[in-house]
Protein backbone atom coordinates (compact mmCIF):
# COMPACT_ATOMS: atom_id res chain seq x y z
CA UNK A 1 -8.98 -13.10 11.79
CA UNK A 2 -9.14 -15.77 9.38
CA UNK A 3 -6.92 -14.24 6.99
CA UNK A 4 -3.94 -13.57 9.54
CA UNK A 5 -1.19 -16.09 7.85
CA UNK A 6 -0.58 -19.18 10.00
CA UNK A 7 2.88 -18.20 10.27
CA UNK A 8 1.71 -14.82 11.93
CA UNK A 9 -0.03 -16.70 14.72
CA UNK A 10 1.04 -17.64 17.98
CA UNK A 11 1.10 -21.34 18.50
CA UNK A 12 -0.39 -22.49 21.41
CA UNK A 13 0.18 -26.36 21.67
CA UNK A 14 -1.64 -28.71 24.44
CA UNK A 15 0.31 -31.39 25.50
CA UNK A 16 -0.49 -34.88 27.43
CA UNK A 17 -1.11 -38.49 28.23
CA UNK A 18 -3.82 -39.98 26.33
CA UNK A 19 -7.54 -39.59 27.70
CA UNK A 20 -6.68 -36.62 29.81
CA UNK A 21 -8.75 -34.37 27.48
CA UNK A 22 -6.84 -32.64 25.22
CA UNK A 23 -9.01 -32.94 22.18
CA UNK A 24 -11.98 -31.92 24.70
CA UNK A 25 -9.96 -28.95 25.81
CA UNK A 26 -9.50 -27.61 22.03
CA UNK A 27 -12.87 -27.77 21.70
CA UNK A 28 -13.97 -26.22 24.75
CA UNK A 29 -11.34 -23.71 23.69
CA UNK A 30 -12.37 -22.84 20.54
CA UNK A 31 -16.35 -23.80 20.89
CA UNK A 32 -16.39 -26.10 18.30
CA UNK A 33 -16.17 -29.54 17.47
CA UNK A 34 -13.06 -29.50 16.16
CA UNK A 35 -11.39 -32.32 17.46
CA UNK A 36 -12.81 -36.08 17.50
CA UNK A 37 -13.50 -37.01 21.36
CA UNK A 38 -13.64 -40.82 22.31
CA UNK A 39 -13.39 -42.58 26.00
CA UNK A 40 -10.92 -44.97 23.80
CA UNK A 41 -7.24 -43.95 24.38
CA UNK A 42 -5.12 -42.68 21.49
CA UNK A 43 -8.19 -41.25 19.41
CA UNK A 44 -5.93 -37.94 18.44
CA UNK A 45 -3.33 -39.85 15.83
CA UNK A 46 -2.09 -36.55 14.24
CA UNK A 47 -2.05 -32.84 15.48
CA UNK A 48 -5.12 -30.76 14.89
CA UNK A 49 -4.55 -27.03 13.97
CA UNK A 50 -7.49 -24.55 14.68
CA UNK A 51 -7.17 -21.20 14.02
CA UNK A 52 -8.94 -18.99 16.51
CA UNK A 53 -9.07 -15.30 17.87
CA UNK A 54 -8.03 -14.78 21.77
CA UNK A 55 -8.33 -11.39 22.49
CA UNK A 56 -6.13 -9.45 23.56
CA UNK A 57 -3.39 -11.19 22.16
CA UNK A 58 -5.40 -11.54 18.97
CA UNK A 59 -4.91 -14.41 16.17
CA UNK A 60 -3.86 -17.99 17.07
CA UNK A 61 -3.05 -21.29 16.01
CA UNK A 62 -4.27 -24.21 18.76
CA UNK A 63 -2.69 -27.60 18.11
CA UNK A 64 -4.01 -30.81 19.18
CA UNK A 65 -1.87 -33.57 19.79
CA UNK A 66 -1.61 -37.11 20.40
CA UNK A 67 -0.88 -38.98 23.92
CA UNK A 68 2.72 -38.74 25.16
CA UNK A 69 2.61 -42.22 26.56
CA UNK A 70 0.87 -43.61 23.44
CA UNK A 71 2.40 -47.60 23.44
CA UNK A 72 3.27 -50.12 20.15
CA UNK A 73 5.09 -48.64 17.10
CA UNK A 74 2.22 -46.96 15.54
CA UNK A 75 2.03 -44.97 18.92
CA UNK A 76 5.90 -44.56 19.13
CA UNK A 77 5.29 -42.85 15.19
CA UNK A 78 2.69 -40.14 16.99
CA UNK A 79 4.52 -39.51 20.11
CA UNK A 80 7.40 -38.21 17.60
CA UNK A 81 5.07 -36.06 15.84
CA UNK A 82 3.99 -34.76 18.80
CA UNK A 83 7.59 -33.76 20.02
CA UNK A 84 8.24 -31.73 16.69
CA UNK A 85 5.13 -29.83 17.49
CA UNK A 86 7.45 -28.51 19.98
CA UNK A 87 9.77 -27.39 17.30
CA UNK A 88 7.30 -24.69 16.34
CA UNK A 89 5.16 -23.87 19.82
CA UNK A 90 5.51 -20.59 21.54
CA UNK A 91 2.95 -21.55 24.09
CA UNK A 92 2.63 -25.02 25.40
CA UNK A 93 -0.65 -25.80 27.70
CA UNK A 94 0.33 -29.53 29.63
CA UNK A 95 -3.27 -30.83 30.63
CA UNK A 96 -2.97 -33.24 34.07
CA UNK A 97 -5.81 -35.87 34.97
CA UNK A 98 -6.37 -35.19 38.76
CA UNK A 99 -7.52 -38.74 39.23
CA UNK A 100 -3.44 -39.50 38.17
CA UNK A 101 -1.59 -36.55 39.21
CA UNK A 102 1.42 -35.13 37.24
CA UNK A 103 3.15 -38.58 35.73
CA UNK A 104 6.65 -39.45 34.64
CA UNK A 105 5.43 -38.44 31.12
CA UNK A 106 4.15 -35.10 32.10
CA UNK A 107 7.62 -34.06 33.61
CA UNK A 108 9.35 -35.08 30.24
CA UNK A 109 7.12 -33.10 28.32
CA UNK A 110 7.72 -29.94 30.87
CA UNK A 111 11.79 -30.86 31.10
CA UNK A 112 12.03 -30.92 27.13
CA UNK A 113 9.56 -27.73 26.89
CA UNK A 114 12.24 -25.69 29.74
CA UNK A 115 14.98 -26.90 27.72
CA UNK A 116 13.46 -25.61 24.38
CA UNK A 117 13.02 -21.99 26.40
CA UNK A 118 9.21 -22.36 25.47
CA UNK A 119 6.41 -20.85 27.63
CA UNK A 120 4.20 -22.76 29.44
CA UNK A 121 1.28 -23.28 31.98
CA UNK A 122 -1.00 -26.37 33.71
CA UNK A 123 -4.34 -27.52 33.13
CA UNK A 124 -6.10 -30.25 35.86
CA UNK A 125 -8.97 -31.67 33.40
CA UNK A 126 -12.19 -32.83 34.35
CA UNK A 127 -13.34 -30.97 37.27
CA UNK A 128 -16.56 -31.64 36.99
CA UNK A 129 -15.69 -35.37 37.46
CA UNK A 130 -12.99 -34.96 40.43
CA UNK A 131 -13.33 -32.19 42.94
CA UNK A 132 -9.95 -30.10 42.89
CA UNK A 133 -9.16 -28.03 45.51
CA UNK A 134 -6.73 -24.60 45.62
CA UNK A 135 -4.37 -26.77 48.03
CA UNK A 136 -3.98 -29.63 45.51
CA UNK A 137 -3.72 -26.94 42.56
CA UNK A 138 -1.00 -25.10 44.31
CA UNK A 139 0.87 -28.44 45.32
CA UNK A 140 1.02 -29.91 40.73
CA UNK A 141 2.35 -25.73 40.16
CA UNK A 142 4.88 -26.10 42.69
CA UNK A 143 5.79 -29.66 41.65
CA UNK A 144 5.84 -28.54 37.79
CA UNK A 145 6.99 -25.22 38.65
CA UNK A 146 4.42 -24.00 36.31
CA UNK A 147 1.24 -21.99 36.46
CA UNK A 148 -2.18 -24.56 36.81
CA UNK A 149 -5.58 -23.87 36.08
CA UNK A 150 -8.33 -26.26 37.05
CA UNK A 151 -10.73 -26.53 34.26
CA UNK A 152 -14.22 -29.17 33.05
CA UNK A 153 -13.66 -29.11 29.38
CA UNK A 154 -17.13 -30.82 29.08
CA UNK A 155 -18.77 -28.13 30.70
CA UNK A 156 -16.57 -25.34 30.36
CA UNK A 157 -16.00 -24.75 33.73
CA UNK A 158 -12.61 -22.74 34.26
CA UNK A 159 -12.21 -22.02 30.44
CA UNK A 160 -12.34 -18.44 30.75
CA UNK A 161 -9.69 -18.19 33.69
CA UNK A 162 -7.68 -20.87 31.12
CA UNK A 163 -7.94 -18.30 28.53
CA UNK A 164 -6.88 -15.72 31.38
CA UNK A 165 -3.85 -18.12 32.29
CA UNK A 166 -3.01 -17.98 28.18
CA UNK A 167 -2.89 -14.12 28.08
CA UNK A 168 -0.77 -13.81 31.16
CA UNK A 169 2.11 -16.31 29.68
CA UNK A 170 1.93 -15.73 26.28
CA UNK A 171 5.72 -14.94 25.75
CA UNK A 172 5.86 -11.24 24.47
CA UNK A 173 8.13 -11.12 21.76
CA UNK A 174 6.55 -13.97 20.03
CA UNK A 175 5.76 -11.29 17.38
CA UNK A 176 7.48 -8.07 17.71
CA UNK A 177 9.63 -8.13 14.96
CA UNK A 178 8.82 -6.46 11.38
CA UNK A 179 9.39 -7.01 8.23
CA UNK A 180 10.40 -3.34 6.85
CA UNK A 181 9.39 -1.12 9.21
CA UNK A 182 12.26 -0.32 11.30
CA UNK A 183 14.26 0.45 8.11
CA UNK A 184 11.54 3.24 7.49
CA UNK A 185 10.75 6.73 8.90
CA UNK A 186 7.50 8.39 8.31
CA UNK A 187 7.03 9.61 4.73
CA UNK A 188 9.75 7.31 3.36
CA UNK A 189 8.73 6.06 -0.41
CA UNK A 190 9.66 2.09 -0.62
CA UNK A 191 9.47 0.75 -3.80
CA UNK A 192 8.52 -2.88 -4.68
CA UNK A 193 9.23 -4.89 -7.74
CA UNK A 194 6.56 -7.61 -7.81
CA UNK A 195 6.50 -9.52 -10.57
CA UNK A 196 2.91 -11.79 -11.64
CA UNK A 197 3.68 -14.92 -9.81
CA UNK A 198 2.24 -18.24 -11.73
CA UNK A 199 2.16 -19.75 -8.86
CA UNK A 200 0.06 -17.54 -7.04
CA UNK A 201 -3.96 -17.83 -7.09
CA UNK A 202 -4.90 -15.95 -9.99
CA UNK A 203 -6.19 -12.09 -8.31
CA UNK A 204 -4.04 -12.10 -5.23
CA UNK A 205 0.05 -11.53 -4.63
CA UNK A 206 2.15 -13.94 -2.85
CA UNK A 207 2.01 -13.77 1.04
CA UNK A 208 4.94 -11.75 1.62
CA UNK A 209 4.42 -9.02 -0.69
CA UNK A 210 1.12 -8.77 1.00
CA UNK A 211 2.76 -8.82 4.04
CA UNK A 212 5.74 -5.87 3.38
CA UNK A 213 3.21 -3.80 1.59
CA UNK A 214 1.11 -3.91 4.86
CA UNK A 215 4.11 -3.47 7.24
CA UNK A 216 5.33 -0.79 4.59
CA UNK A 217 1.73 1.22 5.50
CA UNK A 218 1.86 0.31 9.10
CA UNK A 219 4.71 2.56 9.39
CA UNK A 220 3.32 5.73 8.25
CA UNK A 221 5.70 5.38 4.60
CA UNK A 222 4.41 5.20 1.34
CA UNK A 223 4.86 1.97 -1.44
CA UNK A 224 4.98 2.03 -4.81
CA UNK A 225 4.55 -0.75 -6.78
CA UNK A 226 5.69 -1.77 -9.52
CA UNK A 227 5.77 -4.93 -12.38
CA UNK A 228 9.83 -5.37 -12.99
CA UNK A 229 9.56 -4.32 -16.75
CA UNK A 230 7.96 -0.75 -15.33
CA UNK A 231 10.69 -0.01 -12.48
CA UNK A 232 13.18 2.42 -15.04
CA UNK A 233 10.25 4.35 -15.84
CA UNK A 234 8.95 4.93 -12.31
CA UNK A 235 12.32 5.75 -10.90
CA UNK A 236 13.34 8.15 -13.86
CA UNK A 237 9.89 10.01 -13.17
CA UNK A 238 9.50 10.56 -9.21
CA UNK A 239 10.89 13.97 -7.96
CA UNK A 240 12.32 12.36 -4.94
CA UNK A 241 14.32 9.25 -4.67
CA UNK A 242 12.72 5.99 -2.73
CA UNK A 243 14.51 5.04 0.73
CA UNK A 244 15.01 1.56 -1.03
CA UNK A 245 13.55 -0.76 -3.92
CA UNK A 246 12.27 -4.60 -2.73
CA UNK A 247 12.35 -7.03 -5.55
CA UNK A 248 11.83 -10.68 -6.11
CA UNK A 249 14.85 -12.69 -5.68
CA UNK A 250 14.32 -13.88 -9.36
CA UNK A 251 14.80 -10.17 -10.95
CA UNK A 252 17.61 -9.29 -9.25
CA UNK A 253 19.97 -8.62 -11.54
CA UNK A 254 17.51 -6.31 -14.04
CA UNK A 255 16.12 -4.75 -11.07
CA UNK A 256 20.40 -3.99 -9.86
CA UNK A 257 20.48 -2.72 -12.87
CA UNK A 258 17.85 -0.48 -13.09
CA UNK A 259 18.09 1.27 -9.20
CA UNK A 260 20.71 3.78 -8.79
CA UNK A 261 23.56 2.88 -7.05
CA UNK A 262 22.81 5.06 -3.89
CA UNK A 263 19.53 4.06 -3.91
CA UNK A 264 19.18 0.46 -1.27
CA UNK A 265 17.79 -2.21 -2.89
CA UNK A 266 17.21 -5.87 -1.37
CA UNK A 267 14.63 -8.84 -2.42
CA UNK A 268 11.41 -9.64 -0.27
CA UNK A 269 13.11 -13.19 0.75
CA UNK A 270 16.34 -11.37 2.65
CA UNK A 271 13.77 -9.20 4.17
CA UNK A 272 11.76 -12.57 5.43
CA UNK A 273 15.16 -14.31 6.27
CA UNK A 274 15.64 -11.44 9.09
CA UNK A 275 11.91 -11.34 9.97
CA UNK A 276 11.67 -15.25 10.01
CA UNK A 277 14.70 -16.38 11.13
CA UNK A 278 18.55 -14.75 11.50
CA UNK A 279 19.82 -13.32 8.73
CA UNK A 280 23.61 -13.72 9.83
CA UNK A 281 23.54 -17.26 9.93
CA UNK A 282 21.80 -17.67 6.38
CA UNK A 283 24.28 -15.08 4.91
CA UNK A 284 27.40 -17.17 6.06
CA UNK A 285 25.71 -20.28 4.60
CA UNK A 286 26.42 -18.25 1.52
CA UNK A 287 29.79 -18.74 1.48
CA UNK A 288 29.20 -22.23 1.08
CA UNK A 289 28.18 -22.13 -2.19
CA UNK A 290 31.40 -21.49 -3.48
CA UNK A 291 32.99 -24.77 -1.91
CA UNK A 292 30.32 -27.07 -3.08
CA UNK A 293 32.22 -29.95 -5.38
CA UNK A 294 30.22 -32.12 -7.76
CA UNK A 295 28.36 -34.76 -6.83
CA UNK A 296 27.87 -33.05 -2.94
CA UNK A 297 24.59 -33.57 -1.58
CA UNK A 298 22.33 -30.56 -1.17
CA UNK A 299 19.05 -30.09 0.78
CA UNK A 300 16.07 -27.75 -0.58
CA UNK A 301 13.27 -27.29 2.39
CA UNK A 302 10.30 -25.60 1.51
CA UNK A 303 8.15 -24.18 3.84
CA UNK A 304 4.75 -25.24 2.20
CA UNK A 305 3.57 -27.62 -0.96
CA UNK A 306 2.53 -24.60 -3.85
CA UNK A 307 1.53 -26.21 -6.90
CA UNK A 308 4.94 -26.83 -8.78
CA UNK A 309 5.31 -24.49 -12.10
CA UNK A 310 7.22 -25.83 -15.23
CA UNK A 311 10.17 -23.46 -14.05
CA UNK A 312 9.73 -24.08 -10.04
CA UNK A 313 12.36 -22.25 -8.74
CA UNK A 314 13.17 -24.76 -5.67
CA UNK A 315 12.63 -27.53 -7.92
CA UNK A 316 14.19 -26.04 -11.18
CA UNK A 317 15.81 -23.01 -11.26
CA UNK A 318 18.02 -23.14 -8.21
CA UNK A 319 19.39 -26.78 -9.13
CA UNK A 320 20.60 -25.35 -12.45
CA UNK A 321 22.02 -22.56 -11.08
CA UNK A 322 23.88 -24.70 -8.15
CA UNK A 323 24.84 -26.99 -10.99
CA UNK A 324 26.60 -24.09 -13.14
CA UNK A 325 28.17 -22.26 -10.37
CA UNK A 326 29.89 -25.65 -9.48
CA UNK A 327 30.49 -26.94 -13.10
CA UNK A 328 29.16 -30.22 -12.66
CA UNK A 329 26.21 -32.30 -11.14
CA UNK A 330 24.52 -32.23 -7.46
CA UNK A 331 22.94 -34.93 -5.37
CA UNK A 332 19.46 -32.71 -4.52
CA UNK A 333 16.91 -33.98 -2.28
CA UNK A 334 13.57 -32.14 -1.38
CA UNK A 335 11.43 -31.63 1.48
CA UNK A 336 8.19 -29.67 2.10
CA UNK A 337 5.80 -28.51 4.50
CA UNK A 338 6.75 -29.50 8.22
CA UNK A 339 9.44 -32.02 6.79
CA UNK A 340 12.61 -31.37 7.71
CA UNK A 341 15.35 -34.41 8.31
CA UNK A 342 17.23 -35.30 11.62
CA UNK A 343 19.98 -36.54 9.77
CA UNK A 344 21.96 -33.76 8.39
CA UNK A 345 25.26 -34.36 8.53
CA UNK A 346 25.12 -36.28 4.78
CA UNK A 347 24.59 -32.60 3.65
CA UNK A 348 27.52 -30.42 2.67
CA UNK A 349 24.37 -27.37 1.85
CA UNK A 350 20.54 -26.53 2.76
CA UNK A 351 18.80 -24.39 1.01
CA UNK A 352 15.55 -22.79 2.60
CA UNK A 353 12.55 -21.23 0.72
CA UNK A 354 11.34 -17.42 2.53
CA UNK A 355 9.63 -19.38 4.99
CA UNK A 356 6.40 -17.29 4.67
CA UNK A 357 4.07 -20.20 5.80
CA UNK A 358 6.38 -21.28 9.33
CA UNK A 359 6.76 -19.25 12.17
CA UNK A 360 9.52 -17.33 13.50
CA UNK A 361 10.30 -20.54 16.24
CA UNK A 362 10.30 -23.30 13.68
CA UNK A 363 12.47 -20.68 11.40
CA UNK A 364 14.68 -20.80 14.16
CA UNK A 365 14.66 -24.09 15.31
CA UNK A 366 15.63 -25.37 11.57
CA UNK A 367 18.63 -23.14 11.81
CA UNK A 368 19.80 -23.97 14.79
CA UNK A 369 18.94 -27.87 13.95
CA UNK A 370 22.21 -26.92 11.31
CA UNK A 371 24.26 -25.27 13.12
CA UNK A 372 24.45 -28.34 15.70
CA UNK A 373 25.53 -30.37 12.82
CA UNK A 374 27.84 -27.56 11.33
CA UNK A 375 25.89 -27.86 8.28
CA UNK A 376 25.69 -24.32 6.09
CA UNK A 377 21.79 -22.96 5.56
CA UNK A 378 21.20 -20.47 3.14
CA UNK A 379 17.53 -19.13 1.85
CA UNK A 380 16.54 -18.30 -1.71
CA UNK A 381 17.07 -14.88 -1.94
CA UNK A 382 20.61 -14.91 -0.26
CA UNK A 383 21.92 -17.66 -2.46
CA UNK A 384 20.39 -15.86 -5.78
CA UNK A 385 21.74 -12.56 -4.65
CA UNK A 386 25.02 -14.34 -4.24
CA UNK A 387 25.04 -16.39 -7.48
CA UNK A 388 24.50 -13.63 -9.28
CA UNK A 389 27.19 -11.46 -7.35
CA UNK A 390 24.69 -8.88 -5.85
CA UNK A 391 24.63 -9.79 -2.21
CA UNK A 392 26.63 -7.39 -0.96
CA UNK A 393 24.58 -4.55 -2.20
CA UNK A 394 21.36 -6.66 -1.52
CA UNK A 395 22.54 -6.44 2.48
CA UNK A 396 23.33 -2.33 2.11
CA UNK A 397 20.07 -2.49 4.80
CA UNK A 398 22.25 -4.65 7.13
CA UNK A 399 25.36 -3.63 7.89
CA UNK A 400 25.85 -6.33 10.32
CA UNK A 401 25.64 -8.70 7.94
CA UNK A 402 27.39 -7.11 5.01
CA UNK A 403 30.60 -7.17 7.43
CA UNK A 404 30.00 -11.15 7.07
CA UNK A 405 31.03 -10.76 3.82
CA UNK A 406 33.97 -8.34 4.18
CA UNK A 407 35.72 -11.02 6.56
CA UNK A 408 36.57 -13.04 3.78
């Protein structure tokens, strides 16, 4: 359980005004003392991410966050970083003090969560303080128009029905999308390129190799891999051809070279822009590239904050080849982790990493963040692919999106 990727986890966020018992609840939730509890108001400053197990959906993320009516300009700072929680929950819990009742605040949490399409239910905290009754419970879901659940997160009264509540919601689709496997029939041979990464931990592949090599076996096909240098060899000596070859975005053109031309071949980061995101979109940003003018302003976003190599490729190798397809210089900025800027209209290109360590909703959020400013996106391994004029075989998988590229 502790292994499953964050971005693999279904975020469950719990929402609120301060001193309802959020940071109680996450503890109750999890069973540990993961969260600092204090009578004082605005204790929580930042959200707090537990990873936990509830069964039957299986691995999760539980985020803590700070009061939605926190006051002053430090709390206007962690109200807004409680709002882009939303950008990457697929559950949202909204806990209610029943001493209150549902507030202003709590119905602009719920209107911004409906708007946002994102799942949610009701908790009435402290129980074990004020007596709730089914009458009162039925009268907040009616008002909220959401399921409630009365629950003492000091005692744990409730929690299991909570957790109940949780499995019932949880939005279904959150993670039925694969990586590979519904390119694959049983007994296909896919092979992957995988080059040493530096900037891996020294033993272990990168998290998406892991990841297609494991959706790869999930689907009853086999996977061969490979080191870039030893792909010829392989190929020339297996009696039957592989369904298609997955390489790093950064050997693309010696792996083109070296799969036959009626073999499909793609990179693990187009791959992750379907799984993560919408391919389409990033595949149009690609066309972008080509009307990018010197001294235009371009965005990188990566997903996490990797310890940079000498030849980073967000920091490094993408730049240079941005600056040589345009034949001149580029205003870059960077962002990393859960950064990612409001104001992108200064941007004439974005350029995403894989995305291995977001989730699908804050994949899509980002992109649809761009399209609302009519700003192009692209990810690594479509603009390689297209710098190095491979993308249209790199897309032979998606014929949807290879037609992108026949409109021009």
């Amino acid at each position: 359980m502790q292994e499953t990727p964050k971005g693999n986890r279904l975020h469950i966020a719990i929402f609120g005004r301060r001193n309802v018992g959020k940071s109680s609840l996450i503890n109750s939730l999890t069973n540990q003392d993961i969260a600092l509890v204090s009578e004082i108001p605005g204790t929580t400053t930042d959200p707090v991410y537990k990873a936990m197990e509830i069964l039957p959906i299986g691995p999760v993320m539980v985020i803590d966050t700070a009061g939605i009516d926190d006051e002053g300009g430090l709390g206007a700072l962690r109200v807004e970083r409680t709002m882009q929680v939303l950008n990457k929950t697929d559950l949202a819990i909204v806990v209610i003090d029943p001493s209150v009742g549902a507030t202003e605040f709590d119905e602009e949490i719920l209107e911004e969560i409906t708007k946002r399409k994102i799942a949610a239910i009701g908790v009435i905290n402290k129980s074990d303080v004020y007596a709730v009754n089914d009458e009162e419970i039925k009268s907040v879901s009616e008002a909220l128009k959401i399921p409630i659940t009365a629950v003492s997160a000091k005692s744990g009264t409730g929690i299991e029905e909570l957790k109940r509540s949780i499995i019932k919601n949880a939005p279904e689709s959150w993670d039925t999308h694969t990586v590979i496997g519904d390119l694959l029939n049983p007994g296909d041979n896919v092979v992957l390129v995988v080059p040493i990464d530096l900037a891996a931990p020294k033993g272990r592949l990168i998290l998406p190799q892991v990841q297609t090599i494991r959706d790869v076996l999930d689907h009853d096909a086999y996977c061969t891999v490979v080191k870039e240098r030893e792909l010829k060899d392989v190929l020339d000596n297996m009696r039957k051809k592989p369904k298609i070859v997955v390489t790093d975005s950064q050997e693309f053109l010696k792996v083109a070279a070296d799969t036959p031309p009626d073999v499909m071949l793609t990179s693990f980061s187009i791959l992750f822009a379907r799984y993560k995101g919408d391919l389409e979109t990033l595949v149009a940003g690609a066309k972008a590239i080509d009307k990018l003018k010197p001294g235009d302003k371009v965005l990188i976003a990566e997903g996490c904050t990797h310890h940079r190599q000498a030849d980073d490729i967000g920091q490094v190798k993408i730049p240079r080849w941005l600056r040589q397809s345009v034949g001149g210089d580029l205003n870059f900025e960077w962002v990393s982790g859960g950064s990612f800027p409001s104001d992108l209209d200064k941007y004439k290109l974005i350029v995403h990493c894989g995305s291995c360590m977001l989730n699908r909703r804050e994949v899509l959020y980002r992109l649809a963040q761009a399209r609302e400013k009519n700003v192009p996106i692209v990810n690594y391994g479509v603009l390689i692919a297209h710098i190095h004029g491979i993308l249209y075989r790199a897309l032979a998988p998606f014929p949807l999106a290879q037609m992108l590229l026949e409109d021009d």
